[in-house]
Protein backbone atom coordinates (compact mmCIF):
# COMPACT_ATOMS: atom_id res chain seq x y z
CA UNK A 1 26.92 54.08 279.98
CA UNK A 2 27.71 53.14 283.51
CA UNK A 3 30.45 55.57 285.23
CA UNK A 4 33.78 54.07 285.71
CA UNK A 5 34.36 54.23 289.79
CA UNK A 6 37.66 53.73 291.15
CA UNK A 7 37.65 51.19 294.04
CA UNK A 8 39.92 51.93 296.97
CA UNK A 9 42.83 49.88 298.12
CA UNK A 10 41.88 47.39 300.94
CA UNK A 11 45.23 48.38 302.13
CA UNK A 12 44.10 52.00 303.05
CA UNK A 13 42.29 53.01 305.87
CA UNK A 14 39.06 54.73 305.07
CA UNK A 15 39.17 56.30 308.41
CA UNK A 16 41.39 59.08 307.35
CA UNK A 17 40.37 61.05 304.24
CA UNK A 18 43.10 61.87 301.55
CA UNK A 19 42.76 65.19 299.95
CA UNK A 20 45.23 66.17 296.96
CA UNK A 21 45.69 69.82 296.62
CA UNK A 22 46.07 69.82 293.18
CA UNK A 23 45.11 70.44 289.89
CA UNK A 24 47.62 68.15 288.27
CA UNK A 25 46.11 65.18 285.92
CA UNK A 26 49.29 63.62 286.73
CA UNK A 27 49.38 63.39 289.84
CA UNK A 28 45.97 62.63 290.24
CA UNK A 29 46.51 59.95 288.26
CA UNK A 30 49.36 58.48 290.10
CA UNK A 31 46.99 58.04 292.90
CA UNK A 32 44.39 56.66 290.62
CA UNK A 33 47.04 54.37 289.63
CA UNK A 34 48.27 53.11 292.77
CA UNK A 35 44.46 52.63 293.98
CA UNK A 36 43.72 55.08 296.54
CA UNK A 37 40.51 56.83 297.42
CA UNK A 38 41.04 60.36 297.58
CA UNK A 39 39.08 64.06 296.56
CA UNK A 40 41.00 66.78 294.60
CA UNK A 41 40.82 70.12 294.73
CA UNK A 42 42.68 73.05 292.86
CA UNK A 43 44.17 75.26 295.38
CA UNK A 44 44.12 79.12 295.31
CA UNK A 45 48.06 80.35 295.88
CA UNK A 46 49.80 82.91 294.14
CA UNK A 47 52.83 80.61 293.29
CA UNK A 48 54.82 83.23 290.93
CA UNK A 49 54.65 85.51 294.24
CA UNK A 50 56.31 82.61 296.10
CA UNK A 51 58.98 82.15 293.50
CA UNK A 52 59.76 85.95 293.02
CA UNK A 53 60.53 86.26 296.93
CA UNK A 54 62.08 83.15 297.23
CA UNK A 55 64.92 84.34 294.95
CA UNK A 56 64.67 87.90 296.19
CA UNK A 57 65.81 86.34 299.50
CA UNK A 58 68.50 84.15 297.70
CA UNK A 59 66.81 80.76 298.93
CA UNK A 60 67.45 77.51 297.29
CA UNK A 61 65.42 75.90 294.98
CA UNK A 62 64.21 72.74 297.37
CA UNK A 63 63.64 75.71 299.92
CA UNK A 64 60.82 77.22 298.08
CA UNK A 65 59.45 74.06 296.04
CA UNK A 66 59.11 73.25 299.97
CA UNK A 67 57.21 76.15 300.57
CA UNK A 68 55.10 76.25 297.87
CA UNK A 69 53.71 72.93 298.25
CA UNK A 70 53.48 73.66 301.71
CA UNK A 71 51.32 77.12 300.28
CA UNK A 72 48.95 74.99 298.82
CA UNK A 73 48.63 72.13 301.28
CA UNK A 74 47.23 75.23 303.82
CA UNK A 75 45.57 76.78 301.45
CA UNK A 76 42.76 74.18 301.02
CA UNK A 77 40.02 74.48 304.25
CA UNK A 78 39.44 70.77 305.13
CA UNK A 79 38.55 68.98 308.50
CA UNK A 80 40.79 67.43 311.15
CA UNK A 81 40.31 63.84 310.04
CA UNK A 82 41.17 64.56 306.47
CA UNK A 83 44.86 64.30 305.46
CA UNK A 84 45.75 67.03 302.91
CA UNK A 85 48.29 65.99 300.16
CA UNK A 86 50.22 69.46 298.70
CA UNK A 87 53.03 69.27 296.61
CA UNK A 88 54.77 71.00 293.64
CA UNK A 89 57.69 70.57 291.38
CA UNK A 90 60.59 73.04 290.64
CA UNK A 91 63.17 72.83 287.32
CA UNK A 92 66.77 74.64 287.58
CA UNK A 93 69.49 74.75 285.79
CA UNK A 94 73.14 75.84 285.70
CA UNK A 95 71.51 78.41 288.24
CA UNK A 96 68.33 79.21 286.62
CA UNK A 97 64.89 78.40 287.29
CA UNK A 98 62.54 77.80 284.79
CA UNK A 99 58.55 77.57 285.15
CA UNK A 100 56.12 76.00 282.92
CA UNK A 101 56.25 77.63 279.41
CA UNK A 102 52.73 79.78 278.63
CA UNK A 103 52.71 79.37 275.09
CA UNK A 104 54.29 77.10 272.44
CA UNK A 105 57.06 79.76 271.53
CA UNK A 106 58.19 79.96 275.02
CA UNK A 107 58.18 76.11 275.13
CA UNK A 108 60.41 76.09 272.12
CA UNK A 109 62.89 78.87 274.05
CA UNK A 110 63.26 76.80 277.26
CA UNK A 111 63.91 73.38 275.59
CA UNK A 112 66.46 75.09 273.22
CA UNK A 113 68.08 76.31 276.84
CA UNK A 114 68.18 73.24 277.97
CA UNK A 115 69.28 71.05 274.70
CA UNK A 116 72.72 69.57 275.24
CA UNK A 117 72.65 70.09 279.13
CA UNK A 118 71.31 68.47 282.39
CA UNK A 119 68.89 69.73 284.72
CA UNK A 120 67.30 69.28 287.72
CA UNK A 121 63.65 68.13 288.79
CA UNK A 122 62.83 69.33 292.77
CA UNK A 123 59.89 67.68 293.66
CA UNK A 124 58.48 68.66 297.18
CA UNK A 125 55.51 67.20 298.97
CA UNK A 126 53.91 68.38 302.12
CA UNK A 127 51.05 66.35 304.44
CA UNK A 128 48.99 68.48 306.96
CA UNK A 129 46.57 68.02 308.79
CA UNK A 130 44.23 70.94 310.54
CA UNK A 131 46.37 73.61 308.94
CA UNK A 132 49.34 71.85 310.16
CA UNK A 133 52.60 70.33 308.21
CA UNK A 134 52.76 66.74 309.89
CA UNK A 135 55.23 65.84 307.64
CA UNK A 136 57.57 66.90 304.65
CA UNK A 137 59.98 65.64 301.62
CA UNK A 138 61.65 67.42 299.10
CA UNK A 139 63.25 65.10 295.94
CA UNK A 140 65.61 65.56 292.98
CA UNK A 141 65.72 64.07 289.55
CA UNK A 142 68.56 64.47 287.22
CA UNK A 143 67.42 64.71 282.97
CA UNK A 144 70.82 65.26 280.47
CA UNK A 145 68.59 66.40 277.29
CA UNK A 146 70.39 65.35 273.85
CA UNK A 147 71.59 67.63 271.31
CA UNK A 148 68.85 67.50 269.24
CA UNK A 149 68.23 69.16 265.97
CA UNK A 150 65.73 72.28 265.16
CA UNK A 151 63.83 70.15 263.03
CA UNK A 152 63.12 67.49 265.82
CA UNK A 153 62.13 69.96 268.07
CA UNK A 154 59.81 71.81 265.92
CA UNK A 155 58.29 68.08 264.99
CA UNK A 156 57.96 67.44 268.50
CA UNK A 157 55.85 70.89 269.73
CA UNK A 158 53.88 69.74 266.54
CA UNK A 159 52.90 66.49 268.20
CA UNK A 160 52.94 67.31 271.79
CA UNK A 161 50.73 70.64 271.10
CA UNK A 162 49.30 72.31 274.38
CA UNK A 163 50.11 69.01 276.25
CA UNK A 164 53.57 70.48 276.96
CA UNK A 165 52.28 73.21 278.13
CA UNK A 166 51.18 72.09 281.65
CA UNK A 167 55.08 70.75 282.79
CA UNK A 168 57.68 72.52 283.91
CA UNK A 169 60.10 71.38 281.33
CA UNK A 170 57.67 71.40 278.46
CA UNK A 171 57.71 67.83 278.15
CA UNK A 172 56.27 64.70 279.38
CA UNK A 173 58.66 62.14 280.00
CA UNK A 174 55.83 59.23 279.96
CA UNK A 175 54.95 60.83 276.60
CA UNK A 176 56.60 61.83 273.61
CA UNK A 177 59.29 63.98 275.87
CA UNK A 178 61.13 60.91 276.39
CA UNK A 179 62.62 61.34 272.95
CA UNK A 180 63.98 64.53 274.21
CA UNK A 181 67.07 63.28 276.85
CA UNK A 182 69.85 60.76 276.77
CA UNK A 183 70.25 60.26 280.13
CA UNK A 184 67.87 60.15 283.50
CA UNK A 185 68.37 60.22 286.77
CA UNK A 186 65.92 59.28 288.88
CA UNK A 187 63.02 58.24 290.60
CA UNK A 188 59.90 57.93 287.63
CA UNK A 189 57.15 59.50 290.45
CA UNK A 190 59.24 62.30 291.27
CA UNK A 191 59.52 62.98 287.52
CA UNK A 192 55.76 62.75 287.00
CA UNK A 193 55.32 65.25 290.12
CA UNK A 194 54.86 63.17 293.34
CA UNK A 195 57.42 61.35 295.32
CA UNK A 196 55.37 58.26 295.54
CA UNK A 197 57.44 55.89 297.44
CA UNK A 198 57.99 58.74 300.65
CA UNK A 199 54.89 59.41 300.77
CA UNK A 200 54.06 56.37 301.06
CA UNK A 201 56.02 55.44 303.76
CA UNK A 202 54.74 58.56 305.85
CA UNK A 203 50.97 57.27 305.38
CA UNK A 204 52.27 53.79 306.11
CA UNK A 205 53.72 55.61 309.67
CA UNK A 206 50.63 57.49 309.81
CA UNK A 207 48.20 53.95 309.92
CA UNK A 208 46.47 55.55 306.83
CA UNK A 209 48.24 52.96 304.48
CA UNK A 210 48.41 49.27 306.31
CA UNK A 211 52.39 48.97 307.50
């Protein structure tokens, strides 16, 4: 069977490499989707180290999403042509911040936290460029989750499984997760994990993406 190969956008200039510092299948595929050429590589940051001196030093929550996509945007060793893509996504509420649940148990805690209430998505993304930040945007979402029942819930970890696992909320709001809120407010990227549109923009100022 022939290999599926992703064909670039004629509107991007090959001149300028794109490299996502990521791990993320969705935002990998949001670039997939939107046809660009890019590579993607996993980057090596210790991001609960980040968090825990972030709030230590009583810094806001789009301070350190900031910084942590910033973390690993530099933390990836790539030339001075290539463009490196780092972002990262942040969930608070009512004052707390939440990460992304380890196992199923925990998944069920955190959405019973945040049943009946709304919470925010902060969705930073970073662009440098020889171990450089050339440029920088930091978004919010807004989710109201519904107040659903115990037997929904445990129906929906059922069906979602480990999926939930790898989001911050412990759902997927193109997925099954959507069943979970009654109101949202927002862009759909920065849900998903990347602020498409800004970034965007910034490659469109950059002549990577044809203006």
């Amino acid at each position: 069977m022939t290999a599926l190969v992703l064909k670039p956008t004629p509107l991007q200039d090959r001149g300028t490499p794109l490299l996502l510092a990521s791990g993320s299948a969705a935002r990998k595929r949001l670039l997939e989707n939107a046809g660009l050429a890019f590579e993607s590589v996993r980057p090596e940051v210790d991001e609960q180290a980040i968090r825990e001196r972030a709030q230590a030093q009583g810094r806001g929550v789009d301070d350190t999403a900031l910084e942590l996509a910033t973390a690993k945007a530099l933390a990836i060793n790539a030339d001075t042509r290539t463009l490196v893509i780092g972002s990262d996504q942040m969930l608070s509420c009512e004052g707390r911040w939440y990460d992304k649940p380890p196992t199923l148990e925990q998944a069920a805690c955190q959405l019973e936290a945040l049943r009946g209430r709304t919470h925010t998505l902060h969705t930073a993304v970073v662009l440098s460029r020889g171990g450089q930040v050339v440029w920088q945007h930091v978004e919010q979402a807004y989710l109201s989750m519904r107040a659903f029942s115990d037997s929904f819930l445990a129906q929906y970890l059922a069906l979602e499984g480990a999926a939930c696992l790898s989001c911050v909320g412990a759902y997927r709001l193109e997925g099954p997760g959507l069943h979970l809120f009654e109101q949202v407010r927002g862009d759909s990227f920065t849900i998903q994990g990347l602020p498409l549109l800004p970034l965007f923009a910034a490659l469109r100022d950059m002549k990577v993406l044809l203006p």
